[in-house]
C-alpha atoms as a PDB file:
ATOM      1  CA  UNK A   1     -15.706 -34.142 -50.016  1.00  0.00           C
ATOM      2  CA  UNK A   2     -17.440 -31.369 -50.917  1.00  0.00           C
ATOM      3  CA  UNK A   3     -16.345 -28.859 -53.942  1.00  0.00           C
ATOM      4  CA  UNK A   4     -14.832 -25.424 -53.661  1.00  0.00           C
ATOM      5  CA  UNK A   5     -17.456 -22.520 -54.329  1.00  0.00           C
ATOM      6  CA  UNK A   6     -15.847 -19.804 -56.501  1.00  0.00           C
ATOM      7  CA  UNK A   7     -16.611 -15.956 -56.361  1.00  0.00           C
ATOM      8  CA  UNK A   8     -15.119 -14.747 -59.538  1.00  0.00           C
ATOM      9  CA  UNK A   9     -14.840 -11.120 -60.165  1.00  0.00           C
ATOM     10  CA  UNK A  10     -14.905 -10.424 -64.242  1.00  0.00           C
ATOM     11  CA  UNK A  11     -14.105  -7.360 -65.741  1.00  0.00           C
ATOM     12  CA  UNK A  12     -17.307  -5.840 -67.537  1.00  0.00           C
ATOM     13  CA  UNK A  13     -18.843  -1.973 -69.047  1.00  0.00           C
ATOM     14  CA  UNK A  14     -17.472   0.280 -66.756  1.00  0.00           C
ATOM     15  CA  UNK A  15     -17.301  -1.667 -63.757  1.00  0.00           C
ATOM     16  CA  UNK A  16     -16.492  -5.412 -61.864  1.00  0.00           C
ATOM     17  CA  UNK A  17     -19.194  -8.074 -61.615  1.00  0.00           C
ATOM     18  CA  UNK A  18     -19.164 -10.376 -59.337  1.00  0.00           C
ATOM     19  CA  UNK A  19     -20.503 -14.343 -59.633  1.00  0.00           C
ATOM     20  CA  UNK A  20     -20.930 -16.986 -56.488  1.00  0.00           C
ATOM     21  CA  UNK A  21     -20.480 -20.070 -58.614  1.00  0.00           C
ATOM     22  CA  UNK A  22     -22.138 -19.145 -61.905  1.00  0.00           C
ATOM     23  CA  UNK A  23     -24.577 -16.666 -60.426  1.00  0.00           C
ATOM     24  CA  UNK A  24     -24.269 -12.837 -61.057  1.00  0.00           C
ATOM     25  CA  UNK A  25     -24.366 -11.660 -57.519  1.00  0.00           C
ATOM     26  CA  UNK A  26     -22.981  -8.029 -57.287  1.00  0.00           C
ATOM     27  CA  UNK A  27     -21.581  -5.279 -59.330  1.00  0.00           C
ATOM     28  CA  UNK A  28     -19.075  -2.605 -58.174  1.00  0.00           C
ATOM     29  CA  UNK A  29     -17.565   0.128 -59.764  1.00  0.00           C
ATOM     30  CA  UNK A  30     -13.999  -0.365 -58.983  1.00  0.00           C
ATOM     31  CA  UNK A  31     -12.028  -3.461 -58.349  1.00  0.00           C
ATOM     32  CA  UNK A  32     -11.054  -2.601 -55.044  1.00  0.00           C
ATOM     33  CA  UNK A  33     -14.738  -2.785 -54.356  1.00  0.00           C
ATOM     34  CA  UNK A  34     -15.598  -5.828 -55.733  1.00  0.00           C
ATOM     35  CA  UNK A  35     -12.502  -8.048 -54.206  1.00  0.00           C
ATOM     36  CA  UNK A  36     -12.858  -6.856 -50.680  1.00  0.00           C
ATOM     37  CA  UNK A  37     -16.713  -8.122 -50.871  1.00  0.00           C
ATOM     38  CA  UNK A  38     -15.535 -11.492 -52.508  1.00  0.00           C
ATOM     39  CA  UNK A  39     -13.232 -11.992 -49.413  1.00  0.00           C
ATOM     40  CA  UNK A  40     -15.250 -11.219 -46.890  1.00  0.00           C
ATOM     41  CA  UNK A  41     -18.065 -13.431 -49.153  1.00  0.00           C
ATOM     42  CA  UNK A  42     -15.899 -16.390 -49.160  1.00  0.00           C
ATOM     43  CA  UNK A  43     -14.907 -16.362 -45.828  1.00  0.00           C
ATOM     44  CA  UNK A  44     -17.675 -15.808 -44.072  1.00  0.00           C
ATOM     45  CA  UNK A  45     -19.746 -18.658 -45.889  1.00  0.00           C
ATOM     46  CA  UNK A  46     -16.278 -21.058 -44.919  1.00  0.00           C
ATOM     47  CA  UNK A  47     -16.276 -19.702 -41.267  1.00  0.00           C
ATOM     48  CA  UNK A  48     -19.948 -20.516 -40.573  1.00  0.00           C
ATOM     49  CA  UNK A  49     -21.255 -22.913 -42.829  1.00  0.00           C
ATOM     50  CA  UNK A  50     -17.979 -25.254 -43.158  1.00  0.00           C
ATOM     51  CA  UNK A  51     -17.958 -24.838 -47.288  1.00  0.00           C
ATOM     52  CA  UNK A  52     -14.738 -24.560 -49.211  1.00  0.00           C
ATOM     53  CA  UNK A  53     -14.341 -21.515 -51.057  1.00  0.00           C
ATOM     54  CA  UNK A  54     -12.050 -19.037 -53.240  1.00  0.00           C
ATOM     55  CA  UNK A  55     -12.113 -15.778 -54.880  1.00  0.00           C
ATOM     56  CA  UNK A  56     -10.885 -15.139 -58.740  1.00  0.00           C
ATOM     57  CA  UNK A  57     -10.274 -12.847 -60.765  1.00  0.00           C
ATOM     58  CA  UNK A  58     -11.230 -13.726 -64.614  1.00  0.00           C
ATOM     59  CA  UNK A  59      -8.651 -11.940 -66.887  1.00  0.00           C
ATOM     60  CA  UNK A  60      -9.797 -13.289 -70.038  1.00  0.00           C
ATOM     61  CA  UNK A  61      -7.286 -16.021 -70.538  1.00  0.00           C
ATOM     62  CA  UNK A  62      -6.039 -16.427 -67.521  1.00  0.00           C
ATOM     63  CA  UNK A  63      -7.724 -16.449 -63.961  1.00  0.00           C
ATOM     64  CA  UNK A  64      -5.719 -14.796 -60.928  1.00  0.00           C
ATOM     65  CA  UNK A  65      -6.675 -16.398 -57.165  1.00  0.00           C
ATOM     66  CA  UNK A  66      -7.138 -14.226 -54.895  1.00  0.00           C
ATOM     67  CA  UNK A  67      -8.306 -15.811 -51.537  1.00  0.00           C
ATOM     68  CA  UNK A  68      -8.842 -19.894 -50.657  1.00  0.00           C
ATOM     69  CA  UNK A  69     -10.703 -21.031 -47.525  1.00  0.00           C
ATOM     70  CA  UNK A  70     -11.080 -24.918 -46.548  1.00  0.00           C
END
């Protein structure tokens, strides 16, 4: 069994980053932004390549899941 690859998006200076695993990846300026291309992200790489994925949002002390494929 393979293990779940997570897009995270974190909060950072005036603006969303976004990691694939621990990998900076994208930034965006709003979060709207930023989540929409995490979803599409993590489905896409579950629809064609098979590999389980999810989408989080880091909120310091808590993280919020957004999407889960496979």
């Amino acid at each position: 069994m393979s293990s779940r690859l997570l897009f995270t998006i974190a909060a950072r200076t005036q603006g969303w980053q976004l990691y694939e695993g621990e990998h900076g990846r994208s930034w965006f300026p709003s979060l709207g932004e930023a989540r929409e291309n995490a979803k599409l992200l993590a489905a896409t790489l579950h629809e064609h390549h098979g590999i389980p994925t999810a989408v989080i949002i880091d909120m310091g002390r808590e993280s919020v899941e957004l999407a889960r494929h496979g």
